[in-house]
Protein backbone atom coordinates (compact mmCIF):
# COMPACT_ATOMS: atom_id res chain seq x y z
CA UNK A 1 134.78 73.74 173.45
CA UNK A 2 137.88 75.74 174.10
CA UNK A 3 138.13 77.69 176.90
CA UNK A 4 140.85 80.38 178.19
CA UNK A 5 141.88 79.15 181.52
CA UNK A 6 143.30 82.17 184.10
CA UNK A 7 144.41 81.34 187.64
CA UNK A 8 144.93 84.39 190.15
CA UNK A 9 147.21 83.52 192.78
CA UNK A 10 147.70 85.09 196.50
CA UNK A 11 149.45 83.84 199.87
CA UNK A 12 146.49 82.62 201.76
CA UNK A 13 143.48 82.65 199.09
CA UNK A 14 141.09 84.90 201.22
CA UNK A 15 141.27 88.14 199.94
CA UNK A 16 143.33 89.00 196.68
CA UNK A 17 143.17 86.23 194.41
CA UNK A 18 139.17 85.25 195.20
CA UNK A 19 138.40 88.69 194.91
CA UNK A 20 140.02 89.03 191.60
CA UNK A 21 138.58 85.68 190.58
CA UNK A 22 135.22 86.87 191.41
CA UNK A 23 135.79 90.17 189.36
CA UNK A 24 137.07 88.42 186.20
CA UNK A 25 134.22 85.95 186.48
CA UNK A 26 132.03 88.96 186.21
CA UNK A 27 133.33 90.86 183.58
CA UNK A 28 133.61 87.35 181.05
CA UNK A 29 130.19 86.51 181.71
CA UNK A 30 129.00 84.38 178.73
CA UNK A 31 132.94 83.88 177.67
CA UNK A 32 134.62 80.57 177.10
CA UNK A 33 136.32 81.67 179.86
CA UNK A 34 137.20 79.35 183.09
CA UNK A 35 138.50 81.10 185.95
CA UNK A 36 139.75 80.18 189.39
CA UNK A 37 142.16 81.14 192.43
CA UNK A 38 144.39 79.58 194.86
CA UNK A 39 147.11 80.45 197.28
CA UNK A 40 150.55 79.76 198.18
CA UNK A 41 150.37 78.67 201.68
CA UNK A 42 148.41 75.60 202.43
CA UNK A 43 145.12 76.42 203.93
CA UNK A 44 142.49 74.36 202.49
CA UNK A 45 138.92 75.14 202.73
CA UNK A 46 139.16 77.99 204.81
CA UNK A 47 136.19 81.34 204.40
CA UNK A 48 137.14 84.48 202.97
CA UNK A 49 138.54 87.16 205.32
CA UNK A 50 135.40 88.92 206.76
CA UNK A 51 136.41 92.55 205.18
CA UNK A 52 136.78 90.84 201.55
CA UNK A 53 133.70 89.69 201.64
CA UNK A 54 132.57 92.98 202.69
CA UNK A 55 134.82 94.63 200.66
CA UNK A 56 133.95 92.49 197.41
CA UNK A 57 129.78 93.10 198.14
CA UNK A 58 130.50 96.89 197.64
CA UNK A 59 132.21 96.16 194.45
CA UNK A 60 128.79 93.67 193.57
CA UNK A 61 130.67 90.57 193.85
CA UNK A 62 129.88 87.73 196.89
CA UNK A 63 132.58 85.88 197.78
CA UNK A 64 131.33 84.41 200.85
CA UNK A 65 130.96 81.09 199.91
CA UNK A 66 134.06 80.99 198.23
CA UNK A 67 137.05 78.38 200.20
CA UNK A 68 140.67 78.53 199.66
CA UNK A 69 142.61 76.24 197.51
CA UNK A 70 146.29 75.63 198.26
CA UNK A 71 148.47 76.46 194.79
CA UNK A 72 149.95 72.80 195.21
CA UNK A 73 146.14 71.36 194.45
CA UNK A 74 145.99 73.03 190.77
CA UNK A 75 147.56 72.14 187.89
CA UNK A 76 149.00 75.04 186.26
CA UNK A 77 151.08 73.72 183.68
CA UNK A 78 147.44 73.75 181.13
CA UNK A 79 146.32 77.39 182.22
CA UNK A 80 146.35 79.87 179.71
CA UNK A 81 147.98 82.82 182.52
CA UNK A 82 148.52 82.78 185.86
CA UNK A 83 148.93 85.96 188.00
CA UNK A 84 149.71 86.86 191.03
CA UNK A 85 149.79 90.05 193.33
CA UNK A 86 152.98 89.64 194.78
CA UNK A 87 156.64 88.72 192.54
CA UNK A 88 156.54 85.63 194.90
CA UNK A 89 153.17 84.73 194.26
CA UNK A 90 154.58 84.08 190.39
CA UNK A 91 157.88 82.69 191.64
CA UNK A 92 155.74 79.66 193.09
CA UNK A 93 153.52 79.68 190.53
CA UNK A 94 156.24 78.83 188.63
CA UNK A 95 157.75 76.38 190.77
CA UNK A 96 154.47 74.79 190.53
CA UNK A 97 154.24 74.13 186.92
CA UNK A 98 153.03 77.28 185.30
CA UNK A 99 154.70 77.93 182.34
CA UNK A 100 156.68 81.02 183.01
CA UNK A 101 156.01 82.63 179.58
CA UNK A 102 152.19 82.72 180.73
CA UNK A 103 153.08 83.81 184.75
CA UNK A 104 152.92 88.19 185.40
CA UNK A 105 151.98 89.97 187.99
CA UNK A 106 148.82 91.44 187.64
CA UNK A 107 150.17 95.24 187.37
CA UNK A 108 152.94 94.18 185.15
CA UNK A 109 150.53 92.40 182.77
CA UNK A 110 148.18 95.22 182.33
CA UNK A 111 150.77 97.35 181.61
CA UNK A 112 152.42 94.88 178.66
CA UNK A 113 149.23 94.76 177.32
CA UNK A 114 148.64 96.58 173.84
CA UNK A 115 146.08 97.95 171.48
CA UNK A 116 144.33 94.43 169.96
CA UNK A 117 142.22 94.79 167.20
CA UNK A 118 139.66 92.47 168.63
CA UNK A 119 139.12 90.37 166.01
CA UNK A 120 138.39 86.65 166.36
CA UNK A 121 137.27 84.66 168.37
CA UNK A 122 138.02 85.36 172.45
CA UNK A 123 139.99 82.47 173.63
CA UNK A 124 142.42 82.60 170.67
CA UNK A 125 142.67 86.63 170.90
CA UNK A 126 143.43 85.90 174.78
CA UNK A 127 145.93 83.61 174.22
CA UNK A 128 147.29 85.87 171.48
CA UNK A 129 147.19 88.93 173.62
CA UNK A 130 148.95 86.71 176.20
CA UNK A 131 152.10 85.66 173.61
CA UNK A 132 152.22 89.31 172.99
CA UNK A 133 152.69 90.55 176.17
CA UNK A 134 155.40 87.88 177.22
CA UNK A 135 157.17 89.05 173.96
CA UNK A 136 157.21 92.93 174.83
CA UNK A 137 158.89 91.72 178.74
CA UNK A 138 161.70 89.88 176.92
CA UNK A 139 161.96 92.84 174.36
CA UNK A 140 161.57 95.99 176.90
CA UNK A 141 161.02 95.15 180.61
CA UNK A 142 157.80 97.01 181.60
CA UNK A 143 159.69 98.10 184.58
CA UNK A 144 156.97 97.69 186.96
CA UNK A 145 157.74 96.32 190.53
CA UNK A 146 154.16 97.60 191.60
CA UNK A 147 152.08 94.84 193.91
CA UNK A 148 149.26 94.79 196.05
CA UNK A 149 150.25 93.88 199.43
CA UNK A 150 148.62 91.46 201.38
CA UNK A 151 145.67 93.37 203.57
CA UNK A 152 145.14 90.58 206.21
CA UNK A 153 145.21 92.54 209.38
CA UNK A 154 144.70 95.86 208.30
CA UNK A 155 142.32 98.45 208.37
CA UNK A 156 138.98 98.38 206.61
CA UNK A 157 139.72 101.17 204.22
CA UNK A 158 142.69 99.59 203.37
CA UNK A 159 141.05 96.29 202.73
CA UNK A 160 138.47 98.48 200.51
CA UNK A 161 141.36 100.23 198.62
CA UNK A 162 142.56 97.32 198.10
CA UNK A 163 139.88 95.69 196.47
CA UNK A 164 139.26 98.84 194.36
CA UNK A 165 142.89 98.80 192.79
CA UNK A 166 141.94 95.11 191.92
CA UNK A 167 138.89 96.03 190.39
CA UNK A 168 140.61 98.52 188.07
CA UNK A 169 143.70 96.29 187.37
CA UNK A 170 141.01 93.28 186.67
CA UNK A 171 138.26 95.97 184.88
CA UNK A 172 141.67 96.81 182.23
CA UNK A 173 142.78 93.27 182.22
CA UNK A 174 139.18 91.89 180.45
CA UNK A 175 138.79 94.31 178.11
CA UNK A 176 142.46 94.15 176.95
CA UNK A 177 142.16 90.14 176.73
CA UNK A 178 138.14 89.87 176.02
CA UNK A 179 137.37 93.34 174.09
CA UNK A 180 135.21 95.30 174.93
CA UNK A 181 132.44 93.28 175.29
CA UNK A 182 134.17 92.35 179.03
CA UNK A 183 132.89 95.41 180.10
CA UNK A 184 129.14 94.20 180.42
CA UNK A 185 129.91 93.13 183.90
């Protein structure tokens, strides 16, 4: 069976990228669709950050069992895209062996993204939609510098912001890649 492999990438793997992870997983629900996370700095098998977890169950995703995977452990040279929050959260991601036609940030992906017809199957319309969008940035920059900063140590609202602008960015993402259907979650 194919599958469409994504990999969201963050610095420590607690907050962003397993809450993003969590999302996606949710809104390709009954996809060929294999989805994980990992972050740039080495911590390996540590817990979510308490607010993410939090901040995730208000969004109807648990992430509290969830453990962080240092980038170094995945192989990213197969994955179908890789994204990250942060332009060096992609740099490494690079550096790592994702193929750096298939490595956006999040914001800058969503943006690239363009009317699909939705026709085919999903993990060929993904990878299509994917080829597109790495196209348009070598044809017209997108322009966008726009990240979501790291919330470890801040406030609870801003941890909750947080994960709400990944929601939306993630929401947009699925049903540009998936079609509509993505929006079941």
């Amino acid at each position: 069976m194919d599958v469409f492999e994504l990999v969201f990438v963050c610095t420590g793997n607690r907050a962003r990228s397993p809450l993003a992870e969590a999302l996606f997983r949710r809104y390709s629900k009954g996809m060929n669709v294999r989805v994980r996370s990992a972050g740039t700095v080495g911590l390996d098998r540590l817990p979510p950050l308490p607010g993410a977890v939090k901040a995730g169950r208000a969004l109807d995703v648990d992430i509290a069992r969830h453990r962080t995977r240092p980038l170094a452990d995945l192989d990213l040279g197969s994955a179908d895209l890789v994204l990250g929050f942060e332009p060096f959260h992609v740099e490494a991601a690079i550096e790592a062996g994702a193929p750096p036609e298939r490595a956006f940030l999040i914001g800058e992906l969503v943006a690239l993204l363009g009317p699909d017809e939705h026709r085919g199957e999903v993990v060929r319309r993904a990878r299509d939609a994917v080829a597109r969008a790495h196209r348009r940035r070598l044809l017209v920059p997108s322009g966008t510098t726009a990240t979501i900063a790291d919330p470890l140590g801040k406030s609870r609202s801003v941890m909750q912001a947080t994960a709400k602008e990944i929601d939306d960015l993630v929401h947009r993402l699925a049903l540009a890649l998936l079609c509509e259907d993505a929006a079941r979650g």
